[in-house]
Protein backbone atom coordinates (compact mmCIF):
# COMPACT_ATOMS: atom_id res chain seq x y z
CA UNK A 1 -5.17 -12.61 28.41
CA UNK A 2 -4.77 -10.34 25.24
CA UNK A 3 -6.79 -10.60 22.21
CA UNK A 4 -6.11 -13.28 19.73
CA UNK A 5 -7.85 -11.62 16.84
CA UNK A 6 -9.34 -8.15 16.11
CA UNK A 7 -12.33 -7.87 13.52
CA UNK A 8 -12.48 -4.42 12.64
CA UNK A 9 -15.72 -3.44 10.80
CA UNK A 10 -15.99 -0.36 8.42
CA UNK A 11 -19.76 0.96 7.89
CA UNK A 12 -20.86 3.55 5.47
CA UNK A 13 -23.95 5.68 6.05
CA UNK A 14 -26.95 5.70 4.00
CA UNK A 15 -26.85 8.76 1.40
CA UNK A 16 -30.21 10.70 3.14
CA UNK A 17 -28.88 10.11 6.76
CA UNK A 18 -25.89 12.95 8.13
CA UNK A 19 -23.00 11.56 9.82
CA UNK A 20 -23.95 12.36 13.12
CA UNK A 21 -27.97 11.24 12.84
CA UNK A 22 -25.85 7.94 11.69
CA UNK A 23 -24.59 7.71 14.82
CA UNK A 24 -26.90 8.40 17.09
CA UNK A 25 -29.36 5.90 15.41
CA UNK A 26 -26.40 3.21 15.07
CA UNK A 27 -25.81 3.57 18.73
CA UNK A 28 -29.59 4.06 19.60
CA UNK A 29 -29.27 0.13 18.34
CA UNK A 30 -26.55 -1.12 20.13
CA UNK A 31 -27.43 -0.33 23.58
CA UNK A 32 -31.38 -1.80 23.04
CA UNK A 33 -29.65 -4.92 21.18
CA UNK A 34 -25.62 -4.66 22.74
CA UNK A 35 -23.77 -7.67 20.42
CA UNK A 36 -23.63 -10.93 22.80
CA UNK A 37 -20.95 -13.57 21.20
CA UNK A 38 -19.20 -16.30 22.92
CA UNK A 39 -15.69 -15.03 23.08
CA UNK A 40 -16.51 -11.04 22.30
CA UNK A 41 -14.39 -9.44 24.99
CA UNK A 42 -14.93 -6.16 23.96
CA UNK A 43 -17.35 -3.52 21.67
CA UNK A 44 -16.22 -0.44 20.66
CA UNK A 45 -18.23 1.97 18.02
CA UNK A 46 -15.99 5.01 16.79
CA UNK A 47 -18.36 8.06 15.78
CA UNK A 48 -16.57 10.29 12.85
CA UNK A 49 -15.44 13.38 14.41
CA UNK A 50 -17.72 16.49 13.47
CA UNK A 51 -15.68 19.38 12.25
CA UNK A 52 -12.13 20.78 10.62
CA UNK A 53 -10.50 18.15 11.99
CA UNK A 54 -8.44 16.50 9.69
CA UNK A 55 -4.69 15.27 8.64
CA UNK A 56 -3.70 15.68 5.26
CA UNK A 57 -0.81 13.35 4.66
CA UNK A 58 -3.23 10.29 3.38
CA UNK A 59 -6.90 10.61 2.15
CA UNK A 60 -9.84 10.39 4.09
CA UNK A 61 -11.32 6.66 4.47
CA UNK A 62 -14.50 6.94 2.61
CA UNK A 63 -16.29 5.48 5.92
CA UNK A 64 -18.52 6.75 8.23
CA UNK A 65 -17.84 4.91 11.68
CA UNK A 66 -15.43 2.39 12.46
CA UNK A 67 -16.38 -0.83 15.24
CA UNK A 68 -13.39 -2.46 17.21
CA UNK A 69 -14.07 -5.80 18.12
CA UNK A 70 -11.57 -7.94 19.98
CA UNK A 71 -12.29 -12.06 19.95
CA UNK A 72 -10.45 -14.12 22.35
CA UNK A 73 -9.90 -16.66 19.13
CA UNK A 74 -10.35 -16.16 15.03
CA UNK A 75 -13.08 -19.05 15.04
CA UNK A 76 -15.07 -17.32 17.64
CA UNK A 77 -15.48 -13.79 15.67
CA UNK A 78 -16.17 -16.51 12.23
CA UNK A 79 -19.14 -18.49 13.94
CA UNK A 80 -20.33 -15.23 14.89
CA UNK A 81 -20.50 -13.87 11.70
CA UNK A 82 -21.72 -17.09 10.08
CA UNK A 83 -25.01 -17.28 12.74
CA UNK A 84 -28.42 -15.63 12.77
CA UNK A 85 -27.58 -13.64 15.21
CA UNK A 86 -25.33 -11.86 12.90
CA UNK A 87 -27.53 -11.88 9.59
CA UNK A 88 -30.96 -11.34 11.25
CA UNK A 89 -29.75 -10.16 14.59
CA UNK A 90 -27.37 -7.45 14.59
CA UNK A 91 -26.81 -6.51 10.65
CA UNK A 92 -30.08 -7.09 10.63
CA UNK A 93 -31.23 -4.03 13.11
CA UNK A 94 -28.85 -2.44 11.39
CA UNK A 95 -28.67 -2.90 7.57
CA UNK A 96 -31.33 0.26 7.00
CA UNK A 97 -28.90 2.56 7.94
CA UNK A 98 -26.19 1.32 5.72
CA UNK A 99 -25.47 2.20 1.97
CA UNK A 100 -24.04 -1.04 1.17
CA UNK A 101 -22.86 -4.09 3.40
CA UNK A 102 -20.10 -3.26 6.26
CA UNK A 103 -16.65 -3.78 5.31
CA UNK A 104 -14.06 -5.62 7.19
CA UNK A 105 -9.81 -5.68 8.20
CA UNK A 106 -8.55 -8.54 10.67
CA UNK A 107 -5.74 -9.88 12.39
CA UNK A 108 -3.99 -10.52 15.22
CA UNK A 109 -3.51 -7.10 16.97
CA UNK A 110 -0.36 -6.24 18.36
CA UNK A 111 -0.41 -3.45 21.36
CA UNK A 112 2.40 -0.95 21.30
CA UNK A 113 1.30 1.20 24.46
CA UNK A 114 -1.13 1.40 26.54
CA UNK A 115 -2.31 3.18 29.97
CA UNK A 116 -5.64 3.91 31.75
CA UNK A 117 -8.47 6.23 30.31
CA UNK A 118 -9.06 8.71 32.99
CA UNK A 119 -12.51 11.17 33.33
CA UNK A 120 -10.13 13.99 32.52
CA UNK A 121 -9.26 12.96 29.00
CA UNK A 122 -11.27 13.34 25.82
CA UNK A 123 -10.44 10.51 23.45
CA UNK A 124 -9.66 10.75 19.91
CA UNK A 125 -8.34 7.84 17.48
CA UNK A 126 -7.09 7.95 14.60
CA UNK A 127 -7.49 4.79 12.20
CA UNK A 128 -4.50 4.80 9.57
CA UNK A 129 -6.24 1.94 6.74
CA UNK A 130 -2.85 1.42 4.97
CA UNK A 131 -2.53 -0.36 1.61
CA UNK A 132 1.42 -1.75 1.12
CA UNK A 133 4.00 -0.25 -1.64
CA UNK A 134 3.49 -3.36 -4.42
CA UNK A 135 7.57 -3.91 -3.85
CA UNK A 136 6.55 -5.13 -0.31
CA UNK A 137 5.20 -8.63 0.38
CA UNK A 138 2.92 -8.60 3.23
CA UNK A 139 4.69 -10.37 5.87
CA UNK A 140 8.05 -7.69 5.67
CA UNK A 141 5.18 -5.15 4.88
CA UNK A 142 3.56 -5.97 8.66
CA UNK A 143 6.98 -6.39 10.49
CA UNK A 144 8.45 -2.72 9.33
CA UNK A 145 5.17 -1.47 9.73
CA UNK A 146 5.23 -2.48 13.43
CA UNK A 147 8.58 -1.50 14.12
CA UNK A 148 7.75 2.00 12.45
CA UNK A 149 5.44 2.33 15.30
CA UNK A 150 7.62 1.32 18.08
CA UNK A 151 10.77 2.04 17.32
CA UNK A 152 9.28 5.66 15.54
CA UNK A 153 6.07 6.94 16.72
CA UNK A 154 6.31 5.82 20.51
CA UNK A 155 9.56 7.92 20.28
CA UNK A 156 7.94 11.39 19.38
CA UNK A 157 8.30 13.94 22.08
CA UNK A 158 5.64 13.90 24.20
CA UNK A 159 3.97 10.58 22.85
CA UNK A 160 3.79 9.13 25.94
CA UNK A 161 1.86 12.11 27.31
CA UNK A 162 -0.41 12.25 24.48
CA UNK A 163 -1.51 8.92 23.44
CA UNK A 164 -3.69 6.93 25.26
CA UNK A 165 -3.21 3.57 23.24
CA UNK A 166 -1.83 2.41 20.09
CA UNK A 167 -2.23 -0.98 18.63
CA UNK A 168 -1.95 -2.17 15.57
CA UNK A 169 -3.05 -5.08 13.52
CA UNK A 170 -1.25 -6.30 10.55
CA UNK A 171 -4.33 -8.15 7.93
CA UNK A 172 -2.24 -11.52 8.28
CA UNK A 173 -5.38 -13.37 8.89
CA UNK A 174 -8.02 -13.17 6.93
CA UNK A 175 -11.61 -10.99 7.89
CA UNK A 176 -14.85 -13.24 7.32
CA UNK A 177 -16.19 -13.47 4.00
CA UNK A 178 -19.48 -11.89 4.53
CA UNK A 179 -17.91 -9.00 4.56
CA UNK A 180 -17.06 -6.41 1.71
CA UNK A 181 -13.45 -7.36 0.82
CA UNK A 182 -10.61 -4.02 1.05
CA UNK A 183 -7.21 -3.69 -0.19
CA UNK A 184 -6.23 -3.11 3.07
CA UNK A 185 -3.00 -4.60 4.73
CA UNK A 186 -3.84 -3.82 8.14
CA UNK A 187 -5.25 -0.99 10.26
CA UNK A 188 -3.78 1.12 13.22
CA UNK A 189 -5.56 2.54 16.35
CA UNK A 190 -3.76 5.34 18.03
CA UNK A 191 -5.71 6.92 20.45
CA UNK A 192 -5.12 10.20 21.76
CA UNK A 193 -5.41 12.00 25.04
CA UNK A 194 -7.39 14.98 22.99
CA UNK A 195 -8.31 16.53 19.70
CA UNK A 196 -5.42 18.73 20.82
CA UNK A 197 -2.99 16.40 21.23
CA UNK A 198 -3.37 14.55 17.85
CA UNK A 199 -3.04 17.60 16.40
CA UNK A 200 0.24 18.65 18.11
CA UNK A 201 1.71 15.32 17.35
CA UNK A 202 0.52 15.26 13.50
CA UNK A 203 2.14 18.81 13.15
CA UNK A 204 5.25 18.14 15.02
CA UNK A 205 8.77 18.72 13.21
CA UNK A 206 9.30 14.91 14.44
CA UNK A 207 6.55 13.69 12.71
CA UNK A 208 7.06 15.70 9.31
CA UNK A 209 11.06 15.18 9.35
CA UNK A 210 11.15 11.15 10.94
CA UNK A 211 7.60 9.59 10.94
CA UNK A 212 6.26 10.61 7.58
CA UNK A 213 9.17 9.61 5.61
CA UNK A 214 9.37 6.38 7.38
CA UNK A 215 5.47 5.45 6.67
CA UNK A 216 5.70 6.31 3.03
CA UNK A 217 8.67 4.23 2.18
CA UNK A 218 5.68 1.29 3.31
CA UNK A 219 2.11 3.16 2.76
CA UNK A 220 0.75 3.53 -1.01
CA UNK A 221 -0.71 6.92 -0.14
CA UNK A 222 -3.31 6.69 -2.91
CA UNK A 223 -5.23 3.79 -2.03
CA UNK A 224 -4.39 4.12 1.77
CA UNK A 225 -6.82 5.97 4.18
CA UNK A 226 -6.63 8.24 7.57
CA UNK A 227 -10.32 7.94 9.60
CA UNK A 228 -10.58 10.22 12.85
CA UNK A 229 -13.40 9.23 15.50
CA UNK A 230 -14.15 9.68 19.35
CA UNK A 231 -14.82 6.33 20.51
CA UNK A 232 -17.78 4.82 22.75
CA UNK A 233 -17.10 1.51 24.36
CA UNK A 234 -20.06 -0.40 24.28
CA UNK A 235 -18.49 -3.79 26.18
């Protein structure tokens, strides 16, 4: 059964730790303490991406790891959030590391594409954080946005070759209040077969000619955000 809701949490490092030490220490903490909620079906901690990789059409997300969580109902992921084991247990092993408290986008996530992971393939995702065009309300906003995906993206030369998964949840329901609030309307999770790949597709005449125009006549490119990690599923 699919995923009724996806909490996606946004952390930001503390200013004396680098990004990677940030990592390692985050995930030191989630394999001795792994997150245990009735309903979690699955973990997944995305580690920035060291190096000149980058995209340049929208702004880096001022974030320093992004967590996938997938709930098999909304009130599941809230009674998490609401319990000790959230305050005291896991943001509470955690909270040193952070800057400020994590930030949240949620929803009910809609899969585009999918296939297996294989050991020959090097995952990359890329996390578009867009915030709608203020002529947009957020229901037409999500639909477009969806079908710019499907009827767009999944049509790129090659995309099927290159990209693992791509799913994409529309911020239709609401993320838990003890979170830091965002201005985001959604997120996106495309994951890639490779660095290499993203970067073919992101420089591809179809994506500069056919994609880009179609995501800006949505995307409010100044307050909207790419982030690029390698993910480690911790389910």
């Amino acid at each position: 059964m699919a995923a009724a809701y996806k909490l996606t949490v946004l952390l930001k490092r503390r200013a004396d730790l680098d990004a990677d030490s940030f990592a390692d220490a985050w995930l030191e903490v989630d394999r001795g303490y792994p997150p245990i909620a009735p309903g979690l079906e699955r973990y997944v901690f995305n580690r920035r991406v060291s190096g000149p990789l980058s995209i340049a059409d929208l702004p880096s997300a001022p974030y320093d790891a992004v967590i996938e969580t997938w709930w098999r109902r909304k009130n599941d992921a809230a009674d998490w959030v609401v319990s000790g084991a959230f305050e005291n247990g896991w943001l509470g092993r955690r909270r040193a590391m952070l800057a400020e408290r994590p930030a949240a986008v949620a929803g009910q996530p809609v899969v585009c594409w999918e296939r297996p992971l294989t050991d020959e393939m090097s995952p990359v995702t890329v996390f578009t954080l867009p915030v709608a065009r203020r002529n947009l309300r957020l229901g037409e906003f999500s639909e477009r946005w969806v079908g710019v995906y499907r009827g767009v993206v999944l049509a790129s030369p090659g995309a099927q070759e290159g990209i693992v998964r791509c799913e994409l949840t529309p911020a239709l329901l609401g993320a838990p209040s003890r979170f830091e609030r965002t201005r985001f309307d959604g997120v996106s999770a495309v994951t890639f077969v490779s660095a290499e790949a993203l970067v073919a597709a992101y420089d591809s005449e179809h994506r500069r000619t056919i994609v880009a125009p179609g995501e800006r006549d949505l995307v409010d490119p100044v307050f909207s955000g790419r982030f690029i990690g390698t993910p480690v599923d911790l389910t």
